[in-house]
C-alpha atoms as a PDB file:
ATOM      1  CA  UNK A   1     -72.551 -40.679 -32.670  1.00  0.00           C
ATOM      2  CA  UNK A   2     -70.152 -39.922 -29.523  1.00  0.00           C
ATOM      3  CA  UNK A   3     -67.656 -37.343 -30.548  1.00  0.00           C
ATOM      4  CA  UNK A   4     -63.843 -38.598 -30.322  1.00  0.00           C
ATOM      5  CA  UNK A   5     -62.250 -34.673 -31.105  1.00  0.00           C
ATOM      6  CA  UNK A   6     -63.773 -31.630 -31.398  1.00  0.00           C
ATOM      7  CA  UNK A   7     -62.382 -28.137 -32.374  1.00  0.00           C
ATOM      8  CA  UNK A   8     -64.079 -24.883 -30.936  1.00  0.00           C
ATOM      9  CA  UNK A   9     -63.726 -21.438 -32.390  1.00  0.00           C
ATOM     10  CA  UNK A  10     -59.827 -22.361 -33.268  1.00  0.00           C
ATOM     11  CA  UNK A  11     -58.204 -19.308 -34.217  1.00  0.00           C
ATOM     12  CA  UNK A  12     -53.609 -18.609 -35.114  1.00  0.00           C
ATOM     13  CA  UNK A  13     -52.877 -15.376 -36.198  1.00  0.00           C
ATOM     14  CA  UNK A  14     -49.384 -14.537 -37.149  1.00  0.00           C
ATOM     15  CA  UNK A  15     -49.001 -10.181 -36.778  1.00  0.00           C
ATOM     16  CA  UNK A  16     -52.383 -10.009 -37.674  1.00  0.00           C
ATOM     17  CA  UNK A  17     -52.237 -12.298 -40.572  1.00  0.00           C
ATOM     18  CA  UNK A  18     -55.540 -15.270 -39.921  1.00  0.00           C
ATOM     19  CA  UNK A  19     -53.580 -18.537 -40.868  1.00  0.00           C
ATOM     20  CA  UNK A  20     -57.203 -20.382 -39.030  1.00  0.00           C
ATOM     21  CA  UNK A  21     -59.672 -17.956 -38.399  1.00  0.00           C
ATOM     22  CA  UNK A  22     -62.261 -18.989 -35.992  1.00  0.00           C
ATOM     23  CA  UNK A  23     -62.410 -22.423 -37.066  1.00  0.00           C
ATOM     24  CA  UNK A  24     -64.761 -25.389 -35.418  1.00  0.00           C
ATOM     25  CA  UNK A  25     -65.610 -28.866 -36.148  1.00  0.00           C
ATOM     26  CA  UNK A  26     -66.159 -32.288 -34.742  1.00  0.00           C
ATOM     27  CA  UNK A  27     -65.139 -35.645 -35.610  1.00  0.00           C
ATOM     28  CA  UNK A  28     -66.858 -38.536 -34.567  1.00  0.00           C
ATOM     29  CA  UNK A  29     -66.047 -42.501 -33.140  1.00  0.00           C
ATOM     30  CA  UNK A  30     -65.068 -44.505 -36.765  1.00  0.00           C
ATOM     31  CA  UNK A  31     -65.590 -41.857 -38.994  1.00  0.00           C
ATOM     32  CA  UNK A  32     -62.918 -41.035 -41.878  1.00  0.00           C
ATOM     33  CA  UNK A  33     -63.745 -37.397 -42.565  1.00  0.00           C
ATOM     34  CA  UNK A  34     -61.391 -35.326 -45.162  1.00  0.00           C
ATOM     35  CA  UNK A  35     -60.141 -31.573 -44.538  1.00  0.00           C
ATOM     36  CA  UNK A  36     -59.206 -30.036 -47.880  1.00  0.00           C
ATOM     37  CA  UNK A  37     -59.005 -26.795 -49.909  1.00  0.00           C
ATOM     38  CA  UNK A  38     -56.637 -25.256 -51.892  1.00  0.00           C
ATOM     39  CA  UNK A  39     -52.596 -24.517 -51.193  1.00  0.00           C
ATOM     40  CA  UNK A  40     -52.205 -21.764 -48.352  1.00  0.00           C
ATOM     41  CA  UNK A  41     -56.043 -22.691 -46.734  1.00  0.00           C
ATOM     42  CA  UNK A  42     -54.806 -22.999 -43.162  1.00  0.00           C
ATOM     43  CA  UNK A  43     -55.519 -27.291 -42.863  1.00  0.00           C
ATOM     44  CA  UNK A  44     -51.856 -27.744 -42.128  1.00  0.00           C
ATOM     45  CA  UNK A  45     -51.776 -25.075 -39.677  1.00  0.00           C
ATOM     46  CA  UNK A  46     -54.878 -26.552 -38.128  1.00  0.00           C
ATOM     47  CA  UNK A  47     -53.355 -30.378 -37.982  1.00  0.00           C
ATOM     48  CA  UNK A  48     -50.724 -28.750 -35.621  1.00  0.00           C
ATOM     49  CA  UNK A  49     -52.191 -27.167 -33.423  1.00  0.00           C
ATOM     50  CA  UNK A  50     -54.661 -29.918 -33.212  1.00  0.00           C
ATOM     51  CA  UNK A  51     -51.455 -32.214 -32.793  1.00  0.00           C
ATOM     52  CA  UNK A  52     -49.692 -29.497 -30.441  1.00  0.00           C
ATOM     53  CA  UNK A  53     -46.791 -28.724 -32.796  1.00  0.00           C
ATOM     54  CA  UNK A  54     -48.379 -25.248 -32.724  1.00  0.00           C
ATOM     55  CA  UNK A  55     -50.352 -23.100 -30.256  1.00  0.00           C
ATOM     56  CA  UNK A  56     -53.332 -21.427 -30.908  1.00  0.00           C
ATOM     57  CA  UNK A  57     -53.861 -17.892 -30.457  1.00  0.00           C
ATOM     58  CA  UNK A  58     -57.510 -18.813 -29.147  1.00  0.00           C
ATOM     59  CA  UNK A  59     -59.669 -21.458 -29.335  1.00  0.00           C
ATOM     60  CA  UNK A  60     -60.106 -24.944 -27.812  1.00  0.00           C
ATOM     61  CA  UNK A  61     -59.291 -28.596 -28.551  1.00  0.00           C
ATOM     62  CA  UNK A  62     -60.984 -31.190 -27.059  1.00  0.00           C
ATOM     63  CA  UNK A  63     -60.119 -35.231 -27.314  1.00  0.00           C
ATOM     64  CA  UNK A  64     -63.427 -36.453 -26.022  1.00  0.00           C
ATOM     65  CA  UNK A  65     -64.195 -34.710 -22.665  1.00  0.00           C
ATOM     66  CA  UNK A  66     -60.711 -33.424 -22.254  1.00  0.00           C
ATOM     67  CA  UNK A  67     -59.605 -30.845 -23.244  1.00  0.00           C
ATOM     68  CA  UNK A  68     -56.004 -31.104 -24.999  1.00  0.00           C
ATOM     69  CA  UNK A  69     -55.443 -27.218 -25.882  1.00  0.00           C
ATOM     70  CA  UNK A  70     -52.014 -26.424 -26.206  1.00  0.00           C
ATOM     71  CA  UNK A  71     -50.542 -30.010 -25.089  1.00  0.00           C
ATOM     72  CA  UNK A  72     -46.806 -30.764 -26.155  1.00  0.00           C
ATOM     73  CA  UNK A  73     -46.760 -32.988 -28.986  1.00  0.00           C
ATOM     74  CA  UNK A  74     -45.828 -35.920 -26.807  1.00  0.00           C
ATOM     75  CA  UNK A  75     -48.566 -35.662 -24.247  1.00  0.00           C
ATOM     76  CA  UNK A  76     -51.099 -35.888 -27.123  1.00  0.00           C
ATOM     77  CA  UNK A  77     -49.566 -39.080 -28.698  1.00  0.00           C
ATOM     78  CA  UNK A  78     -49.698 -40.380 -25.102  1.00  0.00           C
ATOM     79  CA  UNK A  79     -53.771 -39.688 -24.862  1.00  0.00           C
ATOM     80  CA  UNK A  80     -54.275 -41.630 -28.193  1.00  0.00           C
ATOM     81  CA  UNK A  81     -53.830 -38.944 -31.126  1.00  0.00           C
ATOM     82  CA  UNK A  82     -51.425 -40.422 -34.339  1.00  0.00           C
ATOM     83  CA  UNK A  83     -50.293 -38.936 -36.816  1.00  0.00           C
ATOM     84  CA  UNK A  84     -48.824 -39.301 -40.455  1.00  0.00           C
ATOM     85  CA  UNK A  85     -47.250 -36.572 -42.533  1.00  0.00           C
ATOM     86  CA  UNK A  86     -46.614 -35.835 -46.193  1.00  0.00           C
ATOM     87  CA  UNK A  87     -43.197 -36.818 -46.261  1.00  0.00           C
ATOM     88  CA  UNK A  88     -42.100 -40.180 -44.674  1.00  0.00           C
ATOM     89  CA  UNK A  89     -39.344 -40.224 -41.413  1.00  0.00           C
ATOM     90  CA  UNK A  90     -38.553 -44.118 -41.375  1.00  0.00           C
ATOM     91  CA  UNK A  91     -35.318 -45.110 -40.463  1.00  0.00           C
ATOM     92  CA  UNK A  92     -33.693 -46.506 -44.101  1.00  0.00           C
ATOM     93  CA  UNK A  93     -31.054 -48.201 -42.831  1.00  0.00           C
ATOM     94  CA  UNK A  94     -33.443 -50.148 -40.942  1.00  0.00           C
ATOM     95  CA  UNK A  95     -35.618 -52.852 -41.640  1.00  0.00           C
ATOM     96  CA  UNK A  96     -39.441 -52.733 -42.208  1.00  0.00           C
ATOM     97  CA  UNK A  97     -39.525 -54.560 -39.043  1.00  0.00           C
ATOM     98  CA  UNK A  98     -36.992 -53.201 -37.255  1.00  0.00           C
ATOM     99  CA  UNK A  99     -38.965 -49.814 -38.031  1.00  0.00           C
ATOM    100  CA  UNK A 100     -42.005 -51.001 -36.339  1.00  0.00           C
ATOM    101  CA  UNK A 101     -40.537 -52.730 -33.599  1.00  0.00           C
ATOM    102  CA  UNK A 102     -38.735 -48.644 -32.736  1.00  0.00           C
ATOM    103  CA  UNK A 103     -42.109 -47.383 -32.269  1.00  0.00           C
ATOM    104  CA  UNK A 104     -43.752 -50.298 -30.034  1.00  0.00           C
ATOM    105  CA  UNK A 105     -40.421 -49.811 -27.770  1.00  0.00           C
ATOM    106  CA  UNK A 106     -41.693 -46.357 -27.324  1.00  0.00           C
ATOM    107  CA  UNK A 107     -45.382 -47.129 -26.985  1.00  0.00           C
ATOM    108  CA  UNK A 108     -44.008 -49.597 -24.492  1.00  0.00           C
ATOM    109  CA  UNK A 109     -41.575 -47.220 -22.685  1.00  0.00           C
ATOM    110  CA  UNK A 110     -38.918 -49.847 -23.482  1.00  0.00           C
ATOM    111  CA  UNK A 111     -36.662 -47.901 -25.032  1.00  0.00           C
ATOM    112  CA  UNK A 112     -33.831 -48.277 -22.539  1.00  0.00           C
ATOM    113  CA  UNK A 113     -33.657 -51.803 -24.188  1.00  0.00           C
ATOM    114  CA  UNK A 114     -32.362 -50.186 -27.279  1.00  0.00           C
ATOM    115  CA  UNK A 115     -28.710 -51.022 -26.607  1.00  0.00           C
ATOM    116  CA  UNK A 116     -28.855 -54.837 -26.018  1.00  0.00           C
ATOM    117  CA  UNK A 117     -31.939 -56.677 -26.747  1.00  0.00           C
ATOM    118  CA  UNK A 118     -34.026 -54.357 -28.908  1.00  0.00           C
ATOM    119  CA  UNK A 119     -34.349 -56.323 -32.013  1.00  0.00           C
ATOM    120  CA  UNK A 120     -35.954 -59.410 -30.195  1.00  0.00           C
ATOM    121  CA  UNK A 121     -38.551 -57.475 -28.498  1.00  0.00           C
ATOM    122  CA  UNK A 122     -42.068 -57.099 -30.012  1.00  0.00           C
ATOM    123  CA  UNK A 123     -40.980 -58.638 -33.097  1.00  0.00           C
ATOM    124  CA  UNK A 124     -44.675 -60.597 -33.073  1.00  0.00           C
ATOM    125  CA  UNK A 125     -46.793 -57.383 -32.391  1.00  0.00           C
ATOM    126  CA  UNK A 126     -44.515 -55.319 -35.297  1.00  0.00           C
ATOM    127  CA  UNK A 127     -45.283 -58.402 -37.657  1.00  0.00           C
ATOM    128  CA  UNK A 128     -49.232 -57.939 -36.882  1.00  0.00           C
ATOM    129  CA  UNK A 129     -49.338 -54.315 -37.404  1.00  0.00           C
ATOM    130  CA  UNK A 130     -47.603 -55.118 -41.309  1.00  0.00           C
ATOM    131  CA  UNK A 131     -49.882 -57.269 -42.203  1.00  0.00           C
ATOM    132  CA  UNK A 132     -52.579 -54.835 -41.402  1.00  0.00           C
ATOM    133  CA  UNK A 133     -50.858 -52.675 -43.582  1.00  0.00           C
ATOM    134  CA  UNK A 134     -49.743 -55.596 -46.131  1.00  0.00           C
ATOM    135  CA  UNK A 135     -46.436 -55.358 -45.707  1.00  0.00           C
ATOM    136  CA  UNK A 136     -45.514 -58.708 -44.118  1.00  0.00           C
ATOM    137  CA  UNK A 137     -43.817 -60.300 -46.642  1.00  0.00           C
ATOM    138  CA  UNK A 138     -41.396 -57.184 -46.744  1.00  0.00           C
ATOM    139  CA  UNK A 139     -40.571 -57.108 -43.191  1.00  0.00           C
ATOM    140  CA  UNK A 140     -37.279 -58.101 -43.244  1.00  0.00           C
ATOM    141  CA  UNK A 141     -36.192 -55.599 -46.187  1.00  0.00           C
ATOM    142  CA  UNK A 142     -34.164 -52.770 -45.507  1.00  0.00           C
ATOM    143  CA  UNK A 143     -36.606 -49.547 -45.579  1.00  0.00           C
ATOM    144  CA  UNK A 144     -34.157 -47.782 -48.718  1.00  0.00           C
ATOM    145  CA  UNK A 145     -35.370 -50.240 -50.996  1.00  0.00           C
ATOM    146  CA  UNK A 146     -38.677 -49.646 -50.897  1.00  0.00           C
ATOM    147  CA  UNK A 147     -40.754 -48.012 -53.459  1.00  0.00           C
ATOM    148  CA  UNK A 148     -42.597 -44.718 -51.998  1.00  0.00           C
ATOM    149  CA  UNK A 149     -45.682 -46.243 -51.345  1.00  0.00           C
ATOM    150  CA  UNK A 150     -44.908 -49.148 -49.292  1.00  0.00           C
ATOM    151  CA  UNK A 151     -43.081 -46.447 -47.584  1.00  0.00           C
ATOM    152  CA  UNK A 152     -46.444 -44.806 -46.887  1.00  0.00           C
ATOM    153  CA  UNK A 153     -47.777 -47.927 -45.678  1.00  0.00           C
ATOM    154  CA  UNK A 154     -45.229 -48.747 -43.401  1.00  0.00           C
ATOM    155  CA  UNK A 155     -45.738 -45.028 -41.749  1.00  0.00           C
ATOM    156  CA  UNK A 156     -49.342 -46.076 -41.048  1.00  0.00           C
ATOM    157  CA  UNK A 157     -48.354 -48.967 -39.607  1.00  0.00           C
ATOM    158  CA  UNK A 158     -45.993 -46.922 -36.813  1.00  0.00           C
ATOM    159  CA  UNK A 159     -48.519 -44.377 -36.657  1.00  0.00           C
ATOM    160  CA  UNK A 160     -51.015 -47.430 -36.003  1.00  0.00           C
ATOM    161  CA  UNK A 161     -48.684 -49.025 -32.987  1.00  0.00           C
ATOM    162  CA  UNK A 162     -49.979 -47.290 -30.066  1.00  0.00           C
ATOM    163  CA  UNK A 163     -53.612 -48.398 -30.694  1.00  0.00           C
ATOM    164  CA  UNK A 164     -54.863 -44.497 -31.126  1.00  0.00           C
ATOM    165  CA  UNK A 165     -58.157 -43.503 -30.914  1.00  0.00           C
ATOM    166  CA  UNK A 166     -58.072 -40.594 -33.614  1.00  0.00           C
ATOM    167  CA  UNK A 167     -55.558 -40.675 -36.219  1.00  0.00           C
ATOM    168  CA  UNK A 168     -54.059 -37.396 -38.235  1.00  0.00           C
ATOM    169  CA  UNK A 169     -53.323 -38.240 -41.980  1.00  0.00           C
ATOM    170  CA  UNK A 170     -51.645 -35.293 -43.700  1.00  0.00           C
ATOM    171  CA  UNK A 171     -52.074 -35.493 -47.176  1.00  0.00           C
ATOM    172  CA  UNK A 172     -51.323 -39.528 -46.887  1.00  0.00           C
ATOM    173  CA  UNK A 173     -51.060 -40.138 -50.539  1.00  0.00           C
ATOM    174  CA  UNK A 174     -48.972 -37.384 -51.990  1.00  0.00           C
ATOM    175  CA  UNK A 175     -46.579 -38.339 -54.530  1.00  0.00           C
ATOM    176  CA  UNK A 176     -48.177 -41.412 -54.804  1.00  0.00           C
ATOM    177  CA  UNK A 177     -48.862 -43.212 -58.326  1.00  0.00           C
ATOM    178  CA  UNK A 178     -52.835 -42.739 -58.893  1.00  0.00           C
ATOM    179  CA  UNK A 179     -53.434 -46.638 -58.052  1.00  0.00           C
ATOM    180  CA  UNK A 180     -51.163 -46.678 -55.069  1.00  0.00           C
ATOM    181  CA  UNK A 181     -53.311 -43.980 -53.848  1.00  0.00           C
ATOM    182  CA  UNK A 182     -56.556 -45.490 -54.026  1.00  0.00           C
ATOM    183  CA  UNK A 183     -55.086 -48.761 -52.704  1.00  0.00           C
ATOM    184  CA  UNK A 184     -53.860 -46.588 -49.539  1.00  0.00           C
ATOM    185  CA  UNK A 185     -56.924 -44.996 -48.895  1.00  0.00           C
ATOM    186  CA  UNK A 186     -58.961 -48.204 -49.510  1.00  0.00           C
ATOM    187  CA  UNK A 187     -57.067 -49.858 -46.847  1.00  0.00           C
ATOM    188  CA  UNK A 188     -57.265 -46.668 -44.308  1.00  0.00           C
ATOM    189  CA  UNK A 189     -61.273 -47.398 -44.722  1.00  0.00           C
ATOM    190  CA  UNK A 190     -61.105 -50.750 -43.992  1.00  0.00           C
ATOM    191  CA  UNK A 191     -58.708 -49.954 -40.747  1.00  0.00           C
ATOM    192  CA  UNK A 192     -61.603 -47.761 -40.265  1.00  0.00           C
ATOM    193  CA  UNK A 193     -64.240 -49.811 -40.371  1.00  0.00           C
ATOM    194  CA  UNK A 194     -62.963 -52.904 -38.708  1.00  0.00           C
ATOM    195  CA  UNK A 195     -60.940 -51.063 -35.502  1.00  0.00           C
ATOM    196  CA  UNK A 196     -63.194 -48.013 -35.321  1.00  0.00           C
ATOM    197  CA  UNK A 197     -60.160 -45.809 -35.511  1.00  0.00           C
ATOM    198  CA  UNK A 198     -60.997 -42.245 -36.526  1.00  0.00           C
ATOM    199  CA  UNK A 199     -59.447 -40.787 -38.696  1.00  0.00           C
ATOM    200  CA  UNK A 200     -59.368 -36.513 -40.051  1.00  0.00           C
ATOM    201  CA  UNK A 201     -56.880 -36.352 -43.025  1.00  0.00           C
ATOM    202  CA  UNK A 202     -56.329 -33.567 -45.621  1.00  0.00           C
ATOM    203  CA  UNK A 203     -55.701 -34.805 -49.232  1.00  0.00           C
ATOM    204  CA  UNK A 204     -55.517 -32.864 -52.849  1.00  0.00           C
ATOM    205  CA  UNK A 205     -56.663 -35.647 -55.020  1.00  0.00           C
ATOM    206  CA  UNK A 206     -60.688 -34.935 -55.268  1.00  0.00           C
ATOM    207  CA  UNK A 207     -61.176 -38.657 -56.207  1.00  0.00           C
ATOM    208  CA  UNK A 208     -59.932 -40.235 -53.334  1.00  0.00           C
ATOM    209  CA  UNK A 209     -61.911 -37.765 -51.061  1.00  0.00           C
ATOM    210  CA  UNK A 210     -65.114 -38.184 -52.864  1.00  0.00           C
ATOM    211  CA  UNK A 211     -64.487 -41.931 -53.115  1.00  0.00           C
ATOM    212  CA  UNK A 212     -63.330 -42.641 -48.981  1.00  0.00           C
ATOM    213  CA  UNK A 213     -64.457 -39.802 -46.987  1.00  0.00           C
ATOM    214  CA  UNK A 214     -67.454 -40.270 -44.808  1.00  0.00           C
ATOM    215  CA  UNK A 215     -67.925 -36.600 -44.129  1.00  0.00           C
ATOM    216  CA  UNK A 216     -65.888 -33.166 -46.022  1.00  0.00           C
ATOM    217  CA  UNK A 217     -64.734 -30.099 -44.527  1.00  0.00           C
ATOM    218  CA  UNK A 218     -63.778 -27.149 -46.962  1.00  0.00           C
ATOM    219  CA  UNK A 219     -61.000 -24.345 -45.525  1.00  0.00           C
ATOM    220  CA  UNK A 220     -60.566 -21.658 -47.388  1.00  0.00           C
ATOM    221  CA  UNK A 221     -58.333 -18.906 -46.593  1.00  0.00           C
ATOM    222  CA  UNK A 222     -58.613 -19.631 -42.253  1.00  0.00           C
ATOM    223  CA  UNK A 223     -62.265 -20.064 -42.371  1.00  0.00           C
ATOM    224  CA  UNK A 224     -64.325 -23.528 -42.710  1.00  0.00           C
ATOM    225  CA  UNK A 225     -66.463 -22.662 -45.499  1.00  0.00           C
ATOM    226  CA  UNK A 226     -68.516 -26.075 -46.013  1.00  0.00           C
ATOM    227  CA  UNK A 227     -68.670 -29.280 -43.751  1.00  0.00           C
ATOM    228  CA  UNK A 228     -70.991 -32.044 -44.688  1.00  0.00           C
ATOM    229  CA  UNK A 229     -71.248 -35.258 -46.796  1.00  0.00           C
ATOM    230  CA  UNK A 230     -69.553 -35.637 -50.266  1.00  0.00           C
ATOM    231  CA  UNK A 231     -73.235 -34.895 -52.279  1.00  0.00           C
ATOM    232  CA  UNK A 232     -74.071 -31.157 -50.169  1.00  0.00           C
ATOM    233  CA  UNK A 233     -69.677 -30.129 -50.394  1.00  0.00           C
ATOM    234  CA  UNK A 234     -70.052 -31.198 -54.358  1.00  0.00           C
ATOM    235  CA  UNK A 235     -72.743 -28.879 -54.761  1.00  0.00           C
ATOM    236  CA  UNK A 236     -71.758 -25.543 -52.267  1.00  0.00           C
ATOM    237  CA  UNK A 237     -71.797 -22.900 -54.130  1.00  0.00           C
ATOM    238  CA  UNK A 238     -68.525 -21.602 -52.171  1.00  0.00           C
ATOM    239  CA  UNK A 239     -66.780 -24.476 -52.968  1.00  0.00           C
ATOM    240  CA  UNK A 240     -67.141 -24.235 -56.267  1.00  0.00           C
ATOM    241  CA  UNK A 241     -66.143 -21.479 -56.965  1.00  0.00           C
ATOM    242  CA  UNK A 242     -63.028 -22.344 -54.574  1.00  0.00           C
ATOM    243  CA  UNK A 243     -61.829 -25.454 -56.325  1.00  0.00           C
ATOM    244  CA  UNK A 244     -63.457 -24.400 -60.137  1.00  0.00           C
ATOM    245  CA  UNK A 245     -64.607 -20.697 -60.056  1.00  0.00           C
ATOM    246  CA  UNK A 246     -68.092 -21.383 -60.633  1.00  0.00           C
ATOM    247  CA  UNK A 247     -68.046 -24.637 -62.281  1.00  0.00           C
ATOM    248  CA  UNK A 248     -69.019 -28.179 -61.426  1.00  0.00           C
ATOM    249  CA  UNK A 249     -67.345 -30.516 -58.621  1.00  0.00           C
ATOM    250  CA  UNK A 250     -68.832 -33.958 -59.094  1.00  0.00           C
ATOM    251  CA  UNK A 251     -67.720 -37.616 -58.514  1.00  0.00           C
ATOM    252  CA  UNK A 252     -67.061 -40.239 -61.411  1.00  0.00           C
ATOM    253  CA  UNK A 253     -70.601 -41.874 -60.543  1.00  0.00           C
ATOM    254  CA  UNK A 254     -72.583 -38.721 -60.414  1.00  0.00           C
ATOM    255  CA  UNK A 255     -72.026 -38.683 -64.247  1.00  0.00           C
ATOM    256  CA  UNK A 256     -74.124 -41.942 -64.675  1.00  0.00           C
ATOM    257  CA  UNK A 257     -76.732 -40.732 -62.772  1.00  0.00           C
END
């Protein structure tokens, strides 16, 4: 499969301390693959620099054949690189719509349009990218009254407005209810699937990594310690002694088999 991002040797050190310690993966065209480990593991600190929030201290990034090491923020967005984060930064006194319709007038470079005609542009396009994200029949709803989850989904549809190729999801369903969760993952497969969007996200709810993810990387303390499908990560030794010092990791249907 051709590679869409892939991380060599990645390596931030704060005075000496290894926040990512010589870290490299790849992800590839349409593949949803999951970055996890436990609190303080470095996968935040990865998602930034891979996002260019952060620099690394050494190390390469590369978004196909280019090479996006150290790239402002915007400059990534611009190449095709999204990006959701735990906490949600919609405008509440906006609409759902009106929400959407802000971040196509940037994809578009239209936002000198903001003062006078902004609320009739892209209004079509904004109404596509909620029913992706079934939110349609909310569109018109003012963004504070929405529970946290549609909230969610309406971030993933802005992230989703300029088309990107590989798509950052940082820990997408936290403080989610448990159903809301699988519901949101569920749908980021079939966005997946149907748009070949890749997608690396980091999540601390086992089940919907074990249910969603195509592929699992492990971090643990800066350094990948496992990267491979849900079956070989559920039985590394490492991990589990990571996640259950020495115990068993195992999905709900291993138990049947």
């Amino acid at each position: 499969m051709t590679e869409i991002l892939r991380v060599e040797r990645l390596v931030k050190s704060y005075d000496g301390f290894l926040a990512v310690n010589g870290v490299s993966f790849s992800v590839a065209e349409g593949e949803l693959k999951a970055l996890i480990g436990p609190n303080g593991a470095g996968k935040t600190t990865c998602f930034n620099m891979l996002m260019g929030q952060i620099r690394p201290t050494s190390g390469d990034v590369f978004l196909g054949a280019e090479r996006i090491t150290g790239m402002r923020p915007r400059r990534v967005w611009r190449k095709g690189v999204g990006r959701t984060f735990q906490i949600t930064g919609t405008y509440q006194t906006m609409t759902v719509i009106e929400n959407v319709q802000m971040a196509l007038l940037s994809h578009h470079r239209r936002l000198f349009d903001l003062r006078s005609r902004a609320w009739k542009l892209f209004r079509g396009e904004a109404f596509e990218f909620l029913r992706i994200v079934g939110m349609a029949e909310q569109a018109d709803r003012p963004c504070s009254e929405l529970a946290y989850g549609d909230l969610k989904r309406l971030d993933l549809a802005i992230a989703l407005t300029h088309r990107p190729r590989l798509l950052l999801m940082d820990e997408p369903t936290a403080g989610m209810a448990p159903s809301a969760r699988v519901e949101l993952m569920r749908l980021v497969a079939e966005i997946v699937a149907e748009q070949g969007v890749s997608v690396l996200f980091t999540e601390h709810d086992m089940d919907v990594v074990f249910a969603h993810a195509h592929h699992i990387m492990v971090l643990n303390r800066g350094e990948l310690i496992a990267d491979g499908d849900a079956a070989a990560v559920r039985r590394n030794p490492k991990v589990q002694e990571v996640y259950l010092g020495g115990g068993t990791l195992f999905a709900a249907e291993d138990a049947n088999a």
